[in-house]
PDB file of N, CA and C in Angstrom:
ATOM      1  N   UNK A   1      77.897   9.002 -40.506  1.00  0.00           N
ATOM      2  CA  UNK A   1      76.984  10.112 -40.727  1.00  0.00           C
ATOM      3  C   UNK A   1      76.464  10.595 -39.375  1.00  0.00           C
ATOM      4  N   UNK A   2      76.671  11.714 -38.938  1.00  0.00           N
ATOM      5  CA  UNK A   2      75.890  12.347 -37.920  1.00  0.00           C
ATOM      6  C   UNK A   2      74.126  12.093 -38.398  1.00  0.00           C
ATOM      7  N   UNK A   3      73.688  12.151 -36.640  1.00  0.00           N
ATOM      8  CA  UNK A   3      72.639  12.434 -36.532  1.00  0.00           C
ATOM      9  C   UNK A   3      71.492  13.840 -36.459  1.00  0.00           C
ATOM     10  N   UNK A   4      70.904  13.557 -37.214  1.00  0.00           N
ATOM     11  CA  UNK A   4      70.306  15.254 -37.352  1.00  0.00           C
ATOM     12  C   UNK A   4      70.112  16.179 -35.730  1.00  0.00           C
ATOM     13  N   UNK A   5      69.934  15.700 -34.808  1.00  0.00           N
ATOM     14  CA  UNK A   5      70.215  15.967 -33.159  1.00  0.00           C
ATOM     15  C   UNK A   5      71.397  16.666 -33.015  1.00  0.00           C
ATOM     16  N   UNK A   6      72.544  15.795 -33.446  1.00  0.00           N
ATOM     17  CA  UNK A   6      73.948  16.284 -33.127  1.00  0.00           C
ATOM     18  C   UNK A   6      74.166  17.391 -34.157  1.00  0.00           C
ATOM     19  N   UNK A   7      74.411  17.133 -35.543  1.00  0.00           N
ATOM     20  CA  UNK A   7      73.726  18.711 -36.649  1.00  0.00           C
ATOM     21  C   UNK A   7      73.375  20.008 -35.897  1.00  0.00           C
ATOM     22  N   UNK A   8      72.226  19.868 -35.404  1.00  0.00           N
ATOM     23  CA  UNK A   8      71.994  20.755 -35.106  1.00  0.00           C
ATOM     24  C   UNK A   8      73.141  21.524 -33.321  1.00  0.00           C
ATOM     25  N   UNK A   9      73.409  20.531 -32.632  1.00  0.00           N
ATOM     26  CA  UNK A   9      73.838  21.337 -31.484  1.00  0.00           C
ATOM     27  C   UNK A   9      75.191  21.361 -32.165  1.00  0.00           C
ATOM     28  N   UNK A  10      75.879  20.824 -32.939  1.00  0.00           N
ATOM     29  CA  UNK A  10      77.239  21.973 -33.718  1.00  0.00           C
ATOM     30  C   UNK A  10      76.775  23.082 -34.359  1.00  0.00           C
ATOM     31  N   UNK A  11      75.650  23.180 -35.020  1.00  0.00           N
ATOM     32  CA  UNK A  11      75.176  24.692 -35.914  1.00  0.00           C
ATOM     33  C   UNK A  11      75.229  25.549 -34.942  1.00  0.00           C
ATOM     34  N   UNK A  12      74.572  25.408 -33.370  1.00  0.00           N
ATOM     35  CA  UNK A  12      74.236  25.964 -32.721  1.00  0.00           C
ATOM     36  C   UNK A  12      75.406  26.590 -31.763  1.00  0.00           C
ATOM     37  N   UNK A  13      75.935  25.365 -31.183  1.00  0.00           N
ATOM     38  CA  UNK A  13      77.967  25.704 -30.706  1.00  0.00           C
ATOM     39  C   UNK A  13      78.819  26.489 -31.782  1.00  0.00           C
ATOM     40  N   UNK A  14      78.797  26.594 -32.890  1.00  0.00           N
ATOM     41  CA  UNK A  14      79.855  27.289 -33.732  1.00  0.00           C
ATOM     42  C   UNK A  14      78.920  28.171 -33.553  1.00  0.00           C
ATOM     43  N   UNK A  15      77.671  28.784 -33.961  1.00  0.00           N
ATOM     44  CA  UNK A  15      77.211  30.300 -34.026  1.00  0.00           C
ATOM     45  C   UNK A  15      77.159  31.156 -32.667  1.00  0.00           C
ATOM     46  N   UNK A  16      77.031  30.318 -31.494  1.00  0.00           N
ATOM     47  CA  UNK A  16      77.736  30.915 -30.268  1.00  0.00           C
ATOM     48  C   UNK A  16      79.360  31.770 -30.088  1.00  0.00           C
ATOM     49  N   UNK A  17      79.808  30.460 -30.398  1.00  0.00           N
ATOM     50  CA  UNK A  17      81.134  30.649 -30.504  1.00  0.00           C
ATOM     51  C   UNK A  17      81.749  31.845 -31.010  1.00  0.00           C
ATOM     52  N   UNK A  18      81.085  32.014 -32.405  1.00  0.00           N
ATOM     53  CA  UNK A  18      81.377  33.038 -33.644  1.00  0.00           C
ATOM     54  C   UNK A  18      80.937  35.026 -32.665  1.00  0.00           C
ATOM     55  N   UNK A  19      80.133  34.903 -31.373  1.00  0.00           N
ATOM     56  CA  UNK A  19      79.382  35.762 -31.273  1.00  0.00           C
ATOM     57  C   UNK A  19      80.204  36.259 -30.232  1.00  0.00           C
ATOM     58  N   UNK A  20      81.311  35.117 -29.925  1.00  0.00           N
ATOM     59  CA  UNK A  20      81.921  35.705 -28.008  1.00  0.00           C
ATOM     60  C   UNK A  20      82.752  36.870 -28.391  1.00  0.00           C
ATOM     61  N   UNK A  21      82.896  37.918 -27.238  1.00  0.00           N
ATOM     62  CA  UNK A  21      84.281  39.209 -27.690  1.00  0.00           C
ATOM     63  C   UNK A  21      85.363  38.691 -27.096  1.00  0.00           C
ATOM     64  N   UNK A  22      85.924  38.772 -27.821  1.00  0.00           N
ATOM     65  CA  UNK A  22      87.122  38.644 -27.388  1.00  0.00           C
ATOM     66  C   UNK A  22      88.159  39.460 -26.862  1.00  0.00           C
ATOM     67  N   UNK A  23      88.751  39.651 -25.229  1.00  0.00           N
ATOM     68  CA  UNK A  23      89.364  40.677 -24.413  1.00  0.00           C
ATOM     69  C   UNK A  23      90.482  41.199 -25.377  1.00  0.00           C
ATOM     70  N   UNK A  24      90.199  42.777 -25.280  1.00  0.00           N
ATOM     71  CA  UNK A  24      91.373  43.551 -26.209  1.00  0.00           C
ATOM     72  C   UNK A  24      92.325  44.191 -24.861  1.00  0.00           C
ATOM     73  N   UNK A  25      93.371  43.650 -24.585  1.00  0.00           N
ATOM     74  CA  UNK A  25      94.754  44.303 -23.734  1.00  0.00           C
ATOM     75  C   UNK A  25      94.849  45.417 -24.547  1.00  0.00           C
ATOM     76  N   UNK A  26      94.540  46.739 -23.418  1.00  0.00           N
ATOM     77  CA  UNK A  26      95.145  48.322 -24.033  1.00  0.00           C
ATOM     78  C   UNK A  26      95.732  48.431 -22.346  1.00  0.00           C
ATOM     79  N   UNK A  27      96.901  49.405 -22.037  1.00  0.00           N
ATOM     80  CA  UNK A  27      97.327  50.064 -21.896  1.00  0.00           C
ATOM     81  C   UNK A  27      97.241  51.558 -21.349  1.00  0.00           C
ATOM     82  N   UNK A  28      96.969  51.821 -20.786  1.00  0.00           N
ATOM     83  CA  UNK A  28      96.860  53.285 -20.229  1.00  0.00           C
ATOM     84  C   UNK A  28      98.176  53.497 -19.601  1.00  0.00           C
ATOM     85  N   UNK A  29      98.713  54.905 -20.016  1.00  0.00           N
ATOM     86  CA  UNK A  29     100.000  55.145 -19.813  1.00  0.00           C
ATOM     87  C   UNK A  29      99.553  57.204 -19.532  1.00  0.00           C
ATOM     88  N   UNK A  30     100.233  57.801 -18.462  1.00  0.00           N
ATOM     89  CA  UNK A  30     100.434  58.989 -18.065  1.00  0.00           C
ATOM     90  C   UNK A  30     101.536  59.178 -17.950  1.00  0.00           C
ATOM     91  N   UNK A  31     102.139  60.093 -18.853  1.00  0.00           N
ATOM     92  CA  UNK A  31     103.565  60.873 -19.256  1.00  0.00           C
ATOM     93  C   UNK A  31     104.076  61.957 -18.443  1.00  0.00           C
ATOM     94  N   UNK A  32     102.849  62.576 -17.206  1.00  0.00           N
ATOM     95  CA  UNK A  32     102.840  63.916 -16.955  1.00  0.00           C
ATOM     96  C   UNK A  32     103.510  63.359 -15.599  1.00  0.00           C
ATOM     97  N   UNK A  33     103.312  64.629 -14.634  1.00  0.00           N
ATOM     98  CA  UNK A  33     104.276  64.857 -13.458  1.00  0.00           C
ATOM     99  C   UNK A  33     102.702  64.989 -12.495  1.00  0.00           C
ATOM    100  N   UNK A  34     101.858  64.734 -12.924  1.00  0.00           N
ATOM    101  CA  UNK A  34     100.755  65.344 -12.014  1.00  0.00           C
ATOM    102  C   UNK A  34      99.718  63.964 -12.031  1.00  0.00           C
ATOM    103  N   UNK A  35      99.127  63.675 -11.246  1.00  0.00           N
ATOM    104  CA  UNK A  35      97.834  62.691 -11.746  1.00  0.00           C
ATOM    105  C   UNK A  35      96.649  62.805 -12.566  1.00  0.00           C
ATOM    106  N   UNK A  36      96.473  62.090 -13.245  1.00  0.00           N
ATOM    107  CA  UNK A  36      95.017  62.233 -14.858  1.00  0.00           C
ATOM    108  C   UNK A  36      93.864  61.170 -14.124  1.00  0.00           C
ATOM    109  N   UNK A  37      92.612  62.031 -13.762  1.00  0.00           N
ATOM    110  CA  UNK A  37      91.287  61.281 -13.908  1.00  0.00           C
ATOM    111  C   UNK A  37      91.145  60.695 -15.088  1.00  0.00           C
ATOM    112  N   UNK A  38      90.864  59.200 -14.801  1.00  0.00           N
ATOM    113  CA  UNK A  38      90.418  59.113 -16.521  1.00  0.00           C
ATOM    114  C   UNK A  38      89.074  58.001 -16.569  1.00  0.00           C
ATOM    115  N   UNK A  39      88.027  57.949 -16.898  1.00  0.00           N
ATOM    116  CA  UNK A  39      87.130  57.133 -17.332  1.00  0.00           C
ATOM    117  C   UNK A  39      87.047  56.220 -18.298  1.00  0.00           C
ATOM    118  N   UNK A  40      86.718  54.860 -18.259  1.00  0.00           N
ATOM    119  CA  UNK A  40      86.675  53.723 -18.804  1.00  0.00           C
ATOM    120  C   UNK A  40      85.236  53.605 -18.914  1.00  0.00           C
ATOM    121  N   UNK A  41      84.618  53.458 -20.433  1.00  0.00           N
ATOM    122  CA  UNK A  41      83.414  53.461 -20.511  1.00  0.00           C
ATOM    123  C   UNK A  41      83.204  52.001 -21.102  1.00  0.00           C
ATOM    124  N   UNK A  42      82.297  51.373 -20.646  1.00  0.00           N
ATOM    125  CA  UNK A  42      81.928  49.634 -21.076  1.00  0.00           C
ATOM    126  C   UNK A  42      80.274  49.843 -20.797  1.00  0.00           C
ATOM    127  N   UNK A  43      80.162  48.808 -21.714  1.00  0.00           N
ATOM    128  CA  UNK A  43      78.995  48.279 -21.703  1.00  0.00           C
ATOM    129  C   UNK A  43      78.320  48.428 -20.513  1.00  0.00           C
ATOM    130  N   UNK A  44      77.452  49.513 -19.987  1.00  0.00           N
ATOM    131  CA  UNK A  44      76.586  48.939 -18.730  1.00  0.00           C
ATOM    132  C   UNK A  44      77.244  49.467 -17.993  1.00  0.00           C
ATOM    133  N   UNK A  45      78.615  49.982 -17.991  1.00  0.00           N
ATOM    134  CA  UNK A  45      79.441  50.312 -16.259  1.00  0.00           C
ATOM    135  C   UNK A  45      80.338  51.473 -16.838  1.00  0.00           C
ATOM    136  N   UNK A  46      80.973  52.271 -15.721  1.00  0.00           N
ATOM    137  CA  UNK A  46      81.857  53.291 -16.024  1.00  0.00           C
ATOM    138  C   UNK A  46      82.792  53.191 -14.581  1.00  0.00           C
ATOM    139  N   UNK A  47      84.375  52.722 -15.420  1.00  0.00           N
ATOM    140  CA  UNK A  47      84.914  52.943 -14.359  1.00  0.00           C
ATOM    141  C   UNK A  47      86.229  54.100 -13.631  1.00  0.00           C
ATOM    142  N   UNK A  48      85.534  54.999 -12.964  1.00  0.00           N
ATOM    143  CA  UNK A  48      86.339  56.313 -12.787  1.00  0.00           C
ATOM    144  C   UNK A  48      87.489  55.847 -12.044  1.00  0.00           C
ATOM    145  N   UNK A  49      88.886  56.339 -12.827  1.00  0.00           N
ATOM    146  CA  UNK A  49      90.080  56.268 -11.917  1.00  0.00           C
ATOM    147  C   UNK A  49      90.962  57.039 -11.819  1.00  0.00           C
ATOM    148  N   UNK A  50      92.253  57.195 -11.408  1.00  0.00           N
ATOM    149  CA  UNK A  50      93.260  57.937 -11.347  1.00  0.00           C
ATOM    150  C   UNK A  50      94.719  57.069 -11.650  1.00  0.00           C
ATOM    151  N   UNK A  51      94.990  58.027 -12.302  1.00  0.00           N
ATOM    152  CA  UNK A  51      95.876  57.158 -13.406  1.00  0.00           C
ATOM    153  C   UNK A  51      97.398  58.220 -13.117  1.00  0.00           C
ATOM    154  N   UNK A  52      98.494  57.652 -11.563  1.00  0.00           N
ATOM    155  CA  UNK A  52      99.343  58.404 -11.015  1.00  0.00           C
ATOM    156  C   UNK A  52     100.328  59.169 -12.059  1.00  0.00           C
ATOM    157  N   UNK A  53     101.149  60.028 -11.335  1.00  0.00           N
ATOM    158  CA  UNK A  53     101.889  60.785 -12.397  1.00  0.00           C
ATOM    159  C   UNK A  53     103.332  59.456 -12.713  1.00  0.00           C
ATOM    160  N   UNK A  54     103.251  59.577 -14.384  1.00  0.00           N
ATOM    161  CA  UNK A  54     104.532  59.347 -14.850  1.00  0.00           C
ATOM    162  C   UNK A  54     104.212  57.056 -14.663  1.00  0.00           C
ATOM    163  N   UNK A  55     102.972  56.854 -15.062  1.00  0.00           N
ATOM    164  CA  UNK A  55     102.712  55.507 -14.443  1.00  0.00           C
ATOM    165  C   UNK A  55     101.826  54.733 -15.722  1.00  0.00           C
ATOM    166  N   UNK A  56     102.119  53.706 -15.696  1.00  0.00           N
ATOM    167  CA  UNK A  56     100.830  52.958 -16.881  1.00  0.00           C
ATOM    168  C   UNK A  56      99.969  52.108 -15.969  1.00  0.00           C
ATOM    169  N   UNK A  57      98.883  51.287 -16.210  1.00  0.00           N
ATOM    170  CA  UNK A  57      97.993  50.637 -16.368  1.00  0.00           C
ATOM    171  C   UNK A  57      97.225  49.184 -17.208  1.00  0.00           C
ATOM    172  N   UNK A  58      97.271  48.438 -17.163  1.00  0.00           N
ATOM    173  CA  UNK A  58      97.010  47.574 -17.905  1.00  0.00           C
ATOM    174  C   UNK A  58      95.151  47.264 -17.971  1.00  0.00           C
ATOM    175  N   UNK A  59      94.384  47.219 -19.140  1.00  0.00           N
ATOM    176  CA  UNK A  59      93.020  46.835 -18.957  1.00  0.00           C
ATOM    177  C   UNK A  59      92.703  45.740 -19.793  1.00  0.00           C
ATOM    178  N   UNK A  60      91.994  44.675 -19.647  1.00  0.00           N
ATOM    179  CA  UNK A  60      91.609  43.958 -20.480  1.00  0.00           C
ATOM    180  C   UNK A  60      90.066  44.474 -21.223  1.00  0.00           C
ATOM    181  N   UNK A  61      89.620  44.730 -22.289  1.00  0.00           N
ATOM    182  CA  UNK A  61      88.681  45.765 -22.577  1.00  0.00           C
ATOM    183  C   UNK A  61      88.113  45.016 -24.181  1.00  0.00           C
ATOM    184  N   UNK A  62      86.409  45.244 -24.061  1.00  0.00           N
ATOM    185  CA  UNK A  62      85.697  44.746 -25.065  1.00  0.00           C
ATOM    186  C   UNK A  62      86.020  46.347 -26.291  1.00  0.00           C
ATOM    187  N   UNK A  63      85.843  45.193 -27.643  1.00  0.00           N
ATOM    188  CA  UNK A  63      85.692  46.291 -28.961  1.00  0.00           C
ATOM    189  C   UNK A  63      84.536  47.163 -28.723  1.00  0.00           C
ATOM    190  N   UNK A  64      85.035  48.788 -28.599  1.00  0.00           N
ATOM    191  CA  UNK A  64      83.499  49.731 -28.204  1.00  0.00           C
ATOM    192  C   UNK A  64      83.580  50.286 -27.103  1.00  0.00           C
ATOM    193  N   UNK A  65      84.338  49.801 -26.107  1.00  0.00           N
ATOM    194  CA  UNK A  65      84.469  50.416 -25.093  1.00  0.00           C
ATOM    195  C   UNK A  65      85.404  51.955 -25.399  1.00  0.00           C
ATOM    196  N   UNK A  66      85.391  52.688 -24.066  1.00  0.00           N
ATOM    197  CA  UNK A  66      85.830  54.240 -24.504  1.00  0.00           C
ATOM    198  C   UNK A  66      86.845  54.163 -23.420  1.00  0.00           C
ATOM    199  N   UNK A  67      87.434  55.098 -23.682  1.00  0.00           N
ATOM    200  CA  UNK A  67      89.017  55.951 -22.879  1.00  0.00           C
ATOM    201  C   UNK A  67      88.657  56.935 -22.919  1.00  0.00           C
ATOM    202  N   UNK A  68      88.247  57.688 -22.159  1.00  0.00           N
ATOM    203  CA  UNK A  68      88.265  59.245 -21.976  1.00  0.00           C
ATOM    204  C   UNK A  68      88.603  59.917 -20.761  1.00  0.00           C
ATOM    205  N   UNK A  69      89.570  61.162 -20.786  1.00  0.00           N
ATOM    206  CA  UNK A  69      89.936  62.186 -19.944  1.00  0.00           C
ATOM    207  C   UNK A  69      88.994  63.307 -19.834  1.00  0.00           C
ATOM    208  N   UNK A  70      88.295  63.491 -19.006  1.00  0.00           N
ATOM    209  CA  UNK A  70      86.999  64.399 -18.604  1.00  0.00           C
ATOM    210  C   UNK A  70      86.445  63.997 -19.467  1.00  0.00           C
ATOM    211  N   UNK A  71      85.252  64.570 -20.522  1.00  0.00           N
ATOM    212  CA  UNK A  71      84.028  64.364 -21.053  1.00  0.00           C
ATOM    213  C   UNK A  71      85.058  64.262 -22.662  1.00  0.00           C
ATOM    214  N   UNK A  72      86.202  64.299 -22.659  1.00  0.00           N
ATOM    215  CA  UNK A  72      86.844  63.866 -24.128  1.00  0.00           C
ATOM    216  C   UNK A  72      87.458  62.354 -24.363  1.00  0.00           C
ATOM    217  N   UNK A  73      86.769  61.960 -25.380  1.00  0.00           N
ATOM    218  CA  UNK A  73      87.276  60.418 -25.791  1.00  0.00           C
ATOM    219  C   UNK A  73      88.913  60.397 -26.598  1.00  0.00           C
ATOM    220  N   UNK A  74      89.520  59.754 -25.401  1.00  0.00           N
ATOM    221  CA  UNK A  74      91.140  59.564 -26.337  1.00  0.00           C
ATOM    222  C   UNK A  74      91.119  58.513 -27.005  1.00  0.00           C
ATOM    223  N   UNK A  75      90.267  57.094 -26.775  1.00  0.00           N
ATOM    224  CA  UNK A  75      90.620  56.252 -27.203  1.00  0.00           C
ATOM    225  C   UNK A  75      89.272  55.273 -27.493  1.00  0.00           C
ATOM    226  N   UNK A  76      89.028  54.716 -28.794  1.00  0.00           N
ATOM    227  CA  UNK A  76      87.755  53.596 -28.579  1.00  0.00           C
ATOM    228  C   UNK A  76      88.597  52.232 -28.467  1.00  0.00           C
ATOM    229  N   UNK A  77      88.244  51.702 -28.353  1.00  0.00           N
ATOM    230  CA  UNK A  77      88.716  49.908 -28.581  1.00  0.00           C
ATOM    231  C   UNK A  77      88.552  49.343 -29.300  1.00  0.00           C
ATOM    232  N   UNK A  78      88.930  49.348 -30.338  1.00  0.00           N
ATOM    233  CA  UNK A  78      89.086  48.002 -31.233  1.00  0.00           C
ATOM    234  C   UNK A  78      89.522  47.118 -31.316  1.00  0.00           C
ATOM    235  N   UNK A  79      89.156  45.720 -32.458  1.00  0.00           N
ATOM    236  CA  UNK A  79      90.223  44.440 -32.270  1.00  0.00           C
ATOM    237  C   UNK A  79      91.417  44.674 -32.424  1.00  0.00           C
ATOM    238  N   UNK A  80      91.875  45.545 -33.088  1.00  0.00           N
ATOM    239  CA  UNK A  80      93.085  46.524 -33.738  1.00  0.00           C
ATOM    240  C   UNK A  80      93.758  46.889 -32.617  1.00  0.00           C
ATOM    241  N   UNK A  81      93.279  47.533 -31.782  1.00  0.00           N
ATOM    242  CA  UNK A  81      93.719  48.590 -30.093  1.00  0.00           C
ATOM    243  C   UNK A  81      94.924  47.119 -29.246  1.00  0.00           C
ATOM    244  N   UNK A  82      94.234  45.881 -29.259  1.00  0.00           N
ATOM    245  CA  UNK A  82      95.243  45.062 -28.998  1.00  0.00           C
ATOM    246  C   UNK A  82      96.751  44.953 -28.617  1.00  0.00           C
ATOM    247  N   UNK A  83      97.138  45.047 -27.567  1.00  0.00           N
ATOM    248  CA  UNK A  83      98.588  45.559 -27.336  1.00  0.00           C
ATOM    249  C   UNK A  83      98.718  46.817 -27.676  1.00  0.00           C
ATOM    250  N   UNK A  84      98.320  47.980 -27.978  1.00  0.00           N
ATOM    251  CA  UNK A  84      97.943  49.267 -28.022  1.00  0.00           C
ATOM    252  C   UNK A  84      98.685  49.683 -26.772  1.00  0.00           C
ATOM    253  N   UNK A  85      99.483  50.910 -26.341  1.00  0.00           N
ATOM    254  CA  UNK A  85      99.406  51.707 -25.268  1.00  0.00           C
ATOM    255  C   UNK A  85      98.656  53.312 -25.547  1.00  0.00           C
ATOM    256  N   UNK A  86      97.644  53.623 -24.680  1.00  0.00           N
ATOM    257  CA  UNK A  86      97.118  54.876 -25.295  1.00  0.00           C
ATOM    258  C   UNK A  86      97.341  55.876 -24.249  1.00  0.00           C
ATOM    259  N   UNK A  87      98.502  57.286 -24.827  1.00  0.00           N
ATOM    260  CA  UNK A  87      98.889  57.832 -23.416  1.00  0.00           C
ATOM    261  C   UNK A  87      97.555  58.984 -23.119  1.00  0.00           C
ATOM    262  N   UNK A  88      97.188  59.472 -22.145  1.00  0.00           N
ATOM    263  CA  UNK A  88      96.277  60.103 -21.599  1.00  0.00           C
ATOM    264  C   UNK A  88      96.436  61.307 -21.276  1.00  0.00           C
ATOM    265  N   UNK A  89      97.966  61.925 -21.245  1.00  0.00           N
ATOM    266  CA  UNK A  89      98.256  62.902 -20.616  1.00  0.00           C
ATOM    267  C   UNK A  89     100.246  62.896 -20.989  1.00  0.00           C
ATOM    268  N   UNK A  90     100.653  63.535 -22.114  1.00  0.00           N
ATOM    269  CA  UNK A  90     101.844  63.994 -22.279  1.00  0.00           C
ATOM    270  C   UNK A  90     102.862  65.044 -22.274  1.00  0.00           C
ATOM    271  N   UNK A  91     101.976  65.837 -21.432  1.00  0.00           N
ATOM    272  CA  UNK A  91     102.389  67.375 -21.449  1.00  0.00           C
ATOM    273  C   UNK A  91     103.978  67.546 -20.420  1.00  0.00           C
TER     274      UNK A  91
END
């Protein structure tokens, strides 16, 4: 029989556990002949880049985070988005 001490720091380790995100791999991919600004929106930070012509990208990225080309969202993140490639620019 466990001790009511130990009880409690497993209740406490599994409801941690249950709370971590887990990194979603997406993909950023540019189809075009020209280079695409594109913004990565996360929690707390925004990271502006340039995303070369005819080139992909790899991000490791929380559920919620954004993909957007100028002030338009191409892409949110979901657990789903996972191995996802999301192109930015196919013209």
């Amino acid at each position: 029989m466990l001790k009511p001490s130990l009880c409690a720091l497993l209740m406490v380790a599994s409801a941690g556990a249950s709370s971590l995100a887990l990194a979603v791999s997406v993909t950023t991919q540019n189809k075009c002949d020209n280079p695409v600004a594109i913004k990565i929106e996360r929690k707390g930070s925004t990271l502006n880049t340039t995303l070369s012509q005819r080139t992909s990208s790899s991000h490791n990225l929380d559920a919620g985070d954004k993909i957007k080309v100028g002030n338009n969202v191409v892409h949110t993140v979901s657990s789903s988005s996972n191995g996802q490639t999301v192109v930015v620019c196919s013209k």
